[in-house]
Protein backbone atom coordinates (compact mmCIF):
# COMPACT_ATOMS: atom_id res chain seq x y z
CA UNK A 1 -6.31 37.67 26.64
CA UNK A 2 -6.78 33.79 26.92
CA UNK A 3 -8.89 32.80 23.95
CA UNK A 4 -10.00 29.34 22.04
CA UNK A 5 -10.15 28.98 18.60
CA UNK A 6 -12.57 25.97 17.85
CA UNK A 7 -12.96 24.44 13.90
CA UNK A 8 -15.93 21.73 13.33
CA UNK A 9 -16.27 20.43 10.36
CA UNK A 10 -19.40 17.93 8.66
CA UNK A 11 -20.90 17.38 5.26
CA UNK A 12 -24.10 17.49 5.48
CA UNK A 13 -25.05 17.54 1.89
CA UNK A 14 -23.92 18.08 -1.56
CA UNK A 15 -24.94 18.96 -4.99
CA UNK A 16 -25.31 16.07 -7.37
CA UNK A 17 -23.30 13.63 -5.37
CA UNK A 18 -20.08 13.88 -3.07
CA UNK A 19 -19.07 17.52 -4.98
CA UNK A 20 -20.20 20.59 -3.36
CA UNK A 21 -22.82 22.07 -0.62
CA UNK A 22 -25.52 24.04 -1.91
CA UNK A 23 -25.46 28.06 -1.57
CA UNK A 24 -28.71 27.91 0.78
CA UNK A 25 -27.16 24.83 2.77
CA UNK A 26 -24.05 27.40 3.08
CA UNK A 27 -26.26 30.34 3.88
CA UNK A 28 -28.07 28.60 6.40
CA UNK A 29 -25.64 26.91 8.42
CA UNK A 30 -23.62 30.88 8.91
CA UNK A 31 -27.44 32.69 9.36
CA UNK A 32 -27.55 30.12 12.37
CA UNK A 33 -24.33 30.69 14.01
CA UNK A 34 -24.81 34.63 13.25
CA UNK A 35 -27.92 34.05 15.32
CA UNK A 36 -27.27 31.59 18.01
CA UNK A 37 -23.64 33.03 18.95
CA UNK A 38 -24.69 36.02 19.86
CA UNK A 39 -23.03 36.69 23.23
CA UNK A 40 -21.49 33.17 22.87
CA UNK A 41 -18.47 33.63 20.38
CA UNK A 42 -16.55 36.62 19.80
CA UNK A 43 -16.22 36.08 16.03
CA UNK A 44 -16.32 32.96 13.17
CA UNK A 45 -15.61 32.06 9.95
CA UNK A 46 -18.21 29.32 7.57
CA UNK A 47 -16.36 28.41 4.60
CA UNK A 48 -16.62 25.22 2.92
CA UNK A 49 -13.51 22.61 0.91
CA UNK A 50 -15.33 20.23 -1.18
CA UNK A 51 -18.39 18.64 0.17
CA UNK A 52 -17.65 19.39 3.86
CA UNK A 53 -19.02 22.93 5.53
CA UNK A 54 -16.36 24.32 8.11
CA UNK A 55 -16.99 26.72 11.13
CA UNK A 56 -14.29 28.31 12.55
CA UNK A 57 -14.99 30.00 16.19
CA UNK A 58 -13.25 32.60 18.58
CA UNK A 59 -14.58 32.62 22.34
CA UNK A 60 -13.70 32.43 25.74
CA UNK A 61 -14.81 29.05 26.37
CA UNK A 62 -11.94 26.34 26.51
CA UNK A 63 -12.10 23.45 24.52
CA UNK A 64 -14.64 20.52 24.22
CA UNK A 65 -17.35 23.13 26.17
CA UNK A 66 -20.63 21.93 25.81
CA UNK A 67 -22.54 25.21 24.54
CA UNK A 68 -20.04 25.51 21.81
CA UNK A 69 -20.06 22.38 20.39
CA UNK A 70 -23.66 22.62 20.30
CA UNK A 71 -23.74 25.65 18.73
CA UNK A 72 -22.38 23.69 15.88
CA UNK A 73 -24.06 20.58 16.12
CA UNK A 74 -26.93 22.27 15.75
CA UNK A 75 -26.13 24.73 13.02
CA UNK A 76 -25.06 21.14 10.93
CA UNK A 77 -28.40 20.24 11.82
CA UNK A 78 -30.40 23.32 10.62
CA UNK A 79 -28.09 22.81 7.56
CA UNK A 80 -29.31 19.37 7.10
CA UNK A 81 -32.94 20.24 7.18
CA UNK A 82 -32.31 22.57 4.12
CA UNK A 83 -30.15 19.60 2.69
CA UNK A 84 -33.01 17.43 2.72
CA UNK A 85 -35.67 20.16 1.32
CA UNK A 86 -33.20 20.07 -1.77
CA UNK A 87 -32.68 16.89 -2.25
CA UNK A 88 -29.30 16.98 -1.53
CA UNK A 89 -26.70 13.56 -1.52
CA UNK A 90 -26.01 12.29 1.87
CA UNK A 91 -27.52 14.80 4.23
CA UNK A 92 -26.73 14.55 7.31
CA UNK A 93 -24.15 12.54 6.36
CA UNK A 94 -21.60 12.93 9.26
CA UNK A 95 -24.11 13.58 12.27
CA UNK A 96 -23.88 9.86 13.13
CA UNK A 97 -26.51 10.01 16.07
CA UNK A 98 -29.54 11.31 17.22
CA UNK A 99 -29.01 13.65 19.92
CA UNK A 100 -26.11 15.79 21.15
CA UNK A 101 -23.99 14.45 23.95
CA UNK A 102 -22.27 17.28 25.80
CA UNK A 103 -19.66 17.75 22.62
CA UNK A 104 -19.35 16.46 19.06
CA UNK A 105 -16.31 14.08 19.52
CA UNK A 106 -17.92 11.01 18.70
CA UNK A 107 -21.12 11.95 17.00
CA UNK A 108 -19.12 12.54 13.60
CA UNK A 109 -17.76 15.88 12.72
CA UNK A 110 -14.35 16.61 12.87
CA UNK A 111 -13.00 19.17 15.56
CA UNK A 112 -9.63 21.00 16.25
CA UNK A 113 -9.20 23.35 18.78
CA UNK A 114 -5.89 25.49 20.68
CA UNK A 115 -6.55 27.27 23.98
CA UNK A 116 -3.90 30.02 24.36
CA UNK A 117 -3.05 33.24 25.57
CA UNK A 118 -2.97 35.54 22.56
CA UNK A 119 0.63 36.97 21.65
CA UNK A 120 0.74 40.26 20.98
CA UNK A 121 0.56 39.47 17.18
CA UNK A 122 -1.14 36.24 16.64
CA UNK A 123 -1.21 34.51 13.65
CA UNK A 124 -2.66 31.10 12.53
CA UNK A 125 -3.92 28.70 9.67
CA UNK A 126 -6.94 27.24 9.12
CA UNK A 127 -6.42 23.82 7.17
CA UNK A 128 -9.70 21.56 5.81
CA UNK A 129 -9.39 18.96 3.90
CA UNK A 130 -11.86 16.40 1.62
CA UNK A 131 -12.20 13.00 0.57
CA UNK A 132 -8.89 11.66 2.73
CA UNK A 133 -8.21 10.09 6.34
CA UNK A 134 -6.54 11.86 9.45
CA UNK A 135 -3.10 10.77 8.54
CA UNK A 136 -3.08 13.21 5.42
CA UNK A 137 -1.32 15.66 7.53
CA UNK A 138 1.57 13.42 9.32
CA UNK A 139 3.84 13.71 6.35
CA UNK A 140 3.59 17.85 5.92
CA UNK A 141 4.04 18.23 9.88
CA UNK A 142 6.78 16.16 10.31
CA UNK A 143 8.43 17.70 7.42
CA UNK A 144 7.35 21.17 8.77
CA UNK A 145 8.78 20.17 12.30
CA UNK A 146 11.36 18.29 12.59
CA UNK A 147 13.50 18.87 8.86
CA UNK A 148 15.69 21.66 8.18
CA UNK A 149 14.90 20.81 4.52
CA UNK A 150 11.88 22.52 5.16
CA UNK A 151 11.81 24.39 8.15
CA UNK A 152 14.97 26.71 8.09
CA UNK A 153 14.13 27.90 11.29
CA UNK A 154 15.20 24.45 12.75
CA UNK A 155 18.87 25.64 12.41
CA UNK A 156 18.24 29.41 11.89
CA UNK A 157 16.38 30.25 15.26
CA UNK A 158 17.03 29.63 18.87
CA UNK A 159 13.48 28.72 19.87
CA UNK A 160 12.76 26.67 16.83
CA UNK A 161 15.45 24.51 17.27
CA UNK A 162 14.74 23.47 20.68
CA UNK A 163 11.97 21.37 18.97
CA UNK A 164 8.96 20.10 19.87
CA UNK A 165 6.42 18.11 21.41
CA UNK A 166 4.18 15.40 18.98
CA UNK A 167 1.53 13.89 20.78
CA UNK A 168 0.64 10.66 18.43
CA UNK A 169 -3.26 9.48 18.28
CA UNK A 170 -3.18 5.02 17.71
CA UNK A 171 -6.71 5.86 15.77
CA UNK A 172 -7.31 2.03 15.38
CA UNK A 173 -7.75 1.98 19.24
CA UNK A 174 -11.35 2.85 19.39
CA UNK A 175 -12.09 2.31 22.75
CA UNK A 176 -10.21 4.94 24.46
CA UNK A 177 -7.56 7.56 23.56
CA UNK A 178 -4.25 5.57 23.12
CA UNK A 179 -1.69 8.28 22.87
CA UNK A 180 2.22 8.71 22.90
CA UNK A 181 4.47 11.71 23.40
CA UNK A 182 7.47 11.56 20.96
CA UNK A 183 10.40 14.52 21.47
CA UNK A 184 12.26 15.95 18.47
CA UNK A 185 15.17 16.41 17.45
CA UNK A 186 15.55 13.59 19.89
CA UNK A 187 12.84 10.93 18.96
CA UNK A 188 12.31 11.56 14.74
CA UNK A 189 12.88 8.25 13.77
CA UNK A 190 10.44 6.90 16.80
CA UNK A 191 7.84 9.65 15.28
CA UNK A 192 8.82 8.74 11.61
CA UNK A 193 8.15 4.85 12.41
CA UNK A 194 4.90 5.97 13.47
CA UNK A 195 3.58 8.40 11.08
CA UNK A 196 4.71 6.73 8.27
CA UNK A 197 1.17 4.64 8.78
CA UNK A 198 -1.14 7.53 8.57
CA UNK A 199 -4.34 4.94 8.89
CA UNK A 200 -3.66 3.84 12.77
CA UNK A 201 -0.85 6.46 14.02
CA UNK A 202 -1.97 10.35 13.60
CA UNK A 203 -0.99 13.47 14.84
CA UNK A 204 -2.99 14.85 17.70
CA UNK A 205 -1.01 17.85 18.96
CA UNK A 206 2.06 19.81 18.57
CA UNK A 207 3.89 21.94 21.53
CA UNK A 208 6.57 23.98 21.45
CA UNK A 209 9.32 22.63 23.98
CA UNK A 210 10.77 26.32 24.60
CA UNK A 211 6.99 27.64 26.71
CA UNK A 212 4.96 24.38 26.27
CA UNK A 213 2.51 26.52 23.85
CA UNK A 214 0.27 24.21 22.12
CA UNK A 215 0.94 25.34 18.20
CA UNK A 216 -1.06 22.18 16.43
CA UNK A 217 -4.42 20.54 16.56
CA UNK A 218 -5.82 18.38 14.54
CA UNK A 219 -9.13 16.58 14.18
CA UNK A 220 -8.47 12.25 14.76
CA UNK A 221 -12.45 11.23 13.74
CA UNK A 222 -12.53 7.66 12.18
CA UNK A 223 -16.33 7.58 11.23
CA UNK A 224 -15.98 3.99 10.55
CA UNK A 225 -15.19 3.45 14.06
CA UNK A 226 -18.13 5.74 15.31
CA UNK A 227 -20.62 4.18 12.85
CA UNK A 228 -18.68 0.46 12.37
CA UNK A 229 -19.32 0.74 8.58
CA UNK A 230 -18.18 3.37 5.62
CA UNK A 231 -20.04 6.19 5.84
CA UNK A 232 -17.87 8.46 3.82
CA UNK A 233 -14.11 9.21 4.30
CA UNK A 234 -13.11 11.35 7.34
CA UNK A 235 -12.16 14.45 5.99
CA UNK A 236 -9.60 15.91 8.68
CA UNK A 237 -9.38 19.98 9.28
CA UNK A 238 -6.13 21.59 11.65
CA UNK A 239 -5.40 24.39 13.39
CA UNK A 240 -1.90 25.75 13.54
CA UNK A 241 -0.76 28.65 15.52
CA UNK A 242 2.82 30.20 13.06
CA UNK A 243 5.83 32.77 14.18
CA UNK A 244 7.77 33.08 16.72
CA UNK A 245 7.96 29.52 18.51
CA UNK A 246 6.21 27.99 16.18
CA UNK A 247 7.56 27.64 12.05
CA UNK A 248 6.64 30.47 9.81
CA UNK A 249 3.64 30.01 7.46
CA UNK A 250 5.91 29.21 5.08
CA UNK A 251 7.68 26.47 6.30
CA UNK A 252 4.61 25.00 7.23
CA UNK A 253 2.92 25.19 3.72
CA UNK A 254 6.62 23.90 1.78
CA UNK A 255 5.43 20.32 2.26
CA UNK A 256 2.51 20.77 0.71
CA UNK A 257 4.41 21.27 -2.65
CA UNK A 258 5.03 17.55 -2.48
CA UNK A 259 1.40 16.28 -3.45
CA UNK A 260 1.97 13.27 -1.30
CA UNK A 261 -0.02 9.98 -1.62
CA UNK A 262 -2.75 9.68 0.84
CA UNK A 263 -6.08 7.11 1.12
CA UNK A 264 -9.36 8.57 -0.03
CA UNK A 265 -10.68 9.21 -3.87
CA UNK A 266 -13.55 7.43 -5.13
CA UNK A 267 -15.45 5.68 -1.97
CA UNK A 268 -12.40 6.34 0.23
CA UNK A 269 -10.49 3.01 -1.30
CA UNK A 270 -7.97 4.27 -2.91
CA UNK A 271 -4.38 5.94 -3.19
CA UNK A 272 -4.32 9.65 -4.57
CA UNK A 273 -1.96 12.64 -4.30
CA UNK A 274 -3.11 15.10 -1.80
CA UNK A 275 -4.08 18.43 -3.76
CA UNK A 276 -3.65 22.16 -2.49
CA UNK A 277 -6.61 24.07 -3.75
CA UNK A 278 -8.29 27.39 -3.38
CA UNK A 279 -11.08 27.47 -0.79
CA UNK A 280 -14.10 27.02 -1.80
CA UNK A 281 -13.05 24.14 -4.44
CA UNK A 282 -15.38 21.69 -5.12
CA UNK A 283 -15.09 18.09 -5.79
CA UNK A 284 -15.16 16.60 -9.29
CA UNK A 285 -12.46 13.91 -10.64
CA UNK A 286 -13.24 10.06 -9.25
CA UNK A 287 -14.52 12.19 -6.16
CA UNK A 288 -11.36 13.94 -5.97
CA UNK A 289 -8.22 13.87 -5.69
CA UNK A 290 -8.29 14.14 -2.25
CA UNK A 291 -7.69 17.76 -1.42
CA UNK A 292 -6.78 20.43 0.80
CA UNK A 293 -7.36 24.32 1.94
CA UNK A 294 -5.99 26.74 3.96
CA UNK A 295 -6.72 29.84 5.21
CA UNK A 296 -4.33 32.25 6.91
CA UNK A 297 -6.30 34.40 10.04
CA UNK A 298 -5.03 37.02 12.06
CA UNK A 299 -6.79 37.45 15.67
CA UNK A 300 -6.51 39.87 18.13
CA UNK A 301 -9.02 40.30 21.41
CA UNK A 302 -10.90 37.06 19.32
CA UNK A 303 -11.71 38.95 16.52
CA UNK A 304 -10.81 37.73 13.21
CA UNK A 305 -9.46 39.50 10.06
CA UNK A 306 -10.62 38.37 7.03
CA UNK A 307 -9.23 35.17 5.73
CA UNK A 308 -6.05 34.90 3.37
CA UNK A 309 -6.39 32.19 1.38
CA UNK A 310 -2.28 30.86 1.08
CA UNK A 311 -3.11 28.21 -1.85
CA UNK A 312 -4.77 31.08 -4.18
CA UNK A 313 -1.42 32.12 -6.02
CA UNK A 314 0.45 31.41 -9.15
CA UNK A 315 2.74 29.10 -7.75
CA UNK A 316 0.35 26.98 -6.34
CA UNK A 317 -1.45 26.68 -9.49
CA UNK A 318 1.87 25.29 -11.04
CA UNK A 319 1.66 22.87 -7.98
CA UNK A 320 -1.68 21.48 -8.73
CA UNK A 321 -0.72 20.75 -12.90
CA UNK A 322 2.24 18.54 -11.07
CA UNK A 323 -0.59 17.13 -8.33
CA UNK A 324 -3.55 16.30 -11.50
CA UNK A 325 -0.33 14.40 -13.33
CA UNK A 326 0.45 12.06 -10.42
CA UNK A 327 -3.42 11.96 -9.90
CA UNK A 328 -3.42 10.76 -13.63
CA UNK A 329 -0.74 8.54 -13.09
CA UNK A 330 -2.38 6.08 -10.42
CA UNK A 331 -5.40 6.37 -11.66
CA UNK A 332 -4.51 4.73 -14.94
CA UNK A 333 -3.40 1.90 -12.61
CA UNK A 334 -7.38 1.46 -11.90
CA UNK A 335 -8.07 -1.20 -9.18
CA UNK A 336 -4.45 -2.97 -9.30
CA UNK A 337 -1.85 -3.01 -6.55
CA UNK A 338 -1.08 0.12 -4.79
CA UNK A 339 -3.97 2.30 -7.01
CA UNK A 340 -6.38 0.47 -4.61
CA UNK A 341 -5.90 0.09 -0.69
CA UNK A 342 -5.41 -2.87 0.85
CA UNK A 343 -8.15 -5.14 1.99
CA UNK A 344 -7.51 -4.46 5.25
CA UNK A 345 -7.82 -0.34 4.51
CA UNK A 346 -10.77 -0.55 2.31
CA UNK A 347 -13.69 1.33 3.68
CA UNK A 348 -16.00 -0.36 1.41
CA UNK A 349 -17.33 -3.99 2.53
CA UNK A 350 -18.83 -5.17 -1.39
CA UNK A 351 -15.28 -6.21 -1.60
CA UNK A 352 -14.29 -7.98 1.59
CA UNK A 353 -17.37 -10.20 1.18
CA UNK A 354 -16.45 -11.55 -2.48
CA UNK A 355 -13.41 -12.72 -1.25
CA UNK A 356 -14.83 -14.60 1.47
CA UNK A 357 -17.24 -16.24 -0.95
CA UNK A 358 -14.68 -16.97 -3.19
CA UNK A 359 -12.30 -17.73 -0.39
CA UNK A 360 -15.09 -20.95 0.13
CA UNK A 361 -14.28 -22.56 -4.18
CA UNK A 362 -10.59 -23.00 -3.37
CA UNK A 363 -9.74 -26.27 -3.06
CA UNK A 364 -5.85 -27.89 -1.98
CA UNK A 365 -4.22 -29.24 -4.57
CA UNK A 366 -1.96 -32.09 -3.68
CA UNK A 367 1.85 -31.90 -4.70
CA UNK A 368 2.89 -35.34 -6.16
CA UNK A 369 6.42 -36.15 -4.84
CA UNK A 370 8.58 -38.02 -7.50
CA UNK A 371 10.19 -41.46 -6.21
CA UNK A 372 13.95 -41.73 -5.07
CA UNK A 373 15.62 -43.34 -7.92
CA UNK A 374 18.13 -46.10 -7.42
């Protein structure tokens, strides 16, 4: 059976600030798409990580179709209304225009979606994450792909280690898609020049190169570039398809052990350790750290078992003392050097215009040249 699994993600509102969405903001957005997908999706999943409400969808549909995308577009929207009954910060926030356009690319949520004809046991994970960029994931895929280190199945199994496929999203290029297909084993320092600058170069795809199955998608919204200011940070969720081809779940969640630095925190200017956290977590230190969920799904003939959620166990919670240390660590730095992103990164403009007024008081100095002597 060829099904889709389509994840759109938006904040459209939060309890006292960029934290959490209410419980009737929640209820509201899944009593929609309980009522409106009826005879439209075969099952979904609303959860929320952080400020940022999720919907996770099975149907028979193919990506970017119109009537799914508005299903969600306008479930954000009937969440919104509720958001702005309650007072709640920033509703709306990520619905950057009026109407619907055919799909959501480009109005503001984030969106992942796989087309693919089910295995006979198909697995997948569910990853959302909060107050970080697109380029949060590069470092945990290519780890998760391409290094033995992490993924023993590189040298351990046939298909694995045939490699795979990255397609590579330039996400400064805002016109058009600008994309590059990089080839590993053959290509990882190409894809490693690349992703190591997770604000421009992101990961769009991943296919396996034993079937071309499509095993990774991930969401490439820059909302600055849809809206040409900061309107909050843009919160990237994933889809990846595990077994078989593909790297076990657990290779793919090793990297994530790592609490690697990644832009977001407090008004999406600054440097923070990316934080694996139970589903469901809200926000709360400097509006973060910047943080991350997964959830583990099973799906057979599109319907979904319940949710596993991979970060809830004792290890992880080990992981995230490490994670809130390093957190501490830069943010004792405060606004100096790398703590702070560079002017060119900063999402904020309050910034970039004091330096050019203060960029208008320097004044040239002349260097008096002593005389030859003799």
């Amino acid at each position: 059976m060829k099904i889709t699994l389509t994840a759109i993600k938006a904040d459209v509102g939060s309890i006292g600030g960029h934290l959490c969405p209410s419980t009737k903001l929640l209820a509201e957005v899944e009593a929609y798409v309980t009522d409106k997908g009826k005879g439209l999706v075969y099952d979904y999943f609303v959860g929320h990580t952080g400020d940022d409400i999720a919907i996770l969808m099975t149907h028979g549909k193919g990506v970017k179709n119109e009537a799914i995308h508005r299903l969600a577009w306008d479930a954000f929207q009937a969440g919104t209304a509720v958001a702005e009954k309650q007072g709640l910060y920033g509703a709306g926030q990520d619905l950057l225009e009026d109407a619907f356009s055919g799909n959501v690319r480009g109005l503001g949520p984030a969106v992942a979606e796989i087309s693919f004809e089910e295995r006979l046991n198909e697995p997948f994970l569910l990853f959302a994450a909060d107050k970080t960029e697109p380029g949060a994931y590069n470092l945990p895929l290519y780890l998760a792909f391409t290094d033995p280190m992490y993924n023993a199945g590189l040298i351990l199994s046939p298909a694995v280690g045939k490699g795979f496929t990255f397609t590579v999203m330039d996400v400064e290029y805002a016109d058009e898609d600008r994309i590059i297909e990089l080839s590993t084993p053959e290509e990882i320092y190409d894809l490693a020049s690349l992703l190591r600058d997770n604000g421009r170069f992101v990961v769009e795809s991943i296919r396996s190169r034993v079937d071309g199955e499509q095993g990774v998608a991930c969401s490439t919204t820059r909302l600055r570039n849809i809206a040409g200011k900061y309107v909050g940070k843009d919160d990237p969720t994933m889809l990846i398809r595990t077994q078989k081809n593909f790297p076990a779940t657990g290779e793919i969640l090793a990297p994530y052990e790592i609490g690697h630095l990644v832009a977001g925190f407090m008004r999406g200017s600054h440097t923070g350790p990316l934080m694996p956290v139970k589903a469901g977590t809200g926000v709360s230190f400097f509006d973060g750290p910047p943080i991350v969920t997964c959830l583990a799904f099973s799906v057979h003939d599109g319907q979904l078992t319940e949710p596993m959620d991979v970060f809830d166990h004792p290890y992880w919670d080990w992981v995230r003392e490490k994670v809130a240390q390093k957190a501490h660590d830069i943010r004792a730095q405060g606004f100096s050097g790398a703590a702070m992103l560079p002017y060119a990164d900063l999402e904020y403009g309050g910034i970039t215009e004091r330096i050019e007024k203060l960029e208008k008081r320097f004044s040239i100095r002349k260097i008096m040249k002593a005389e030859n002597e003799g």
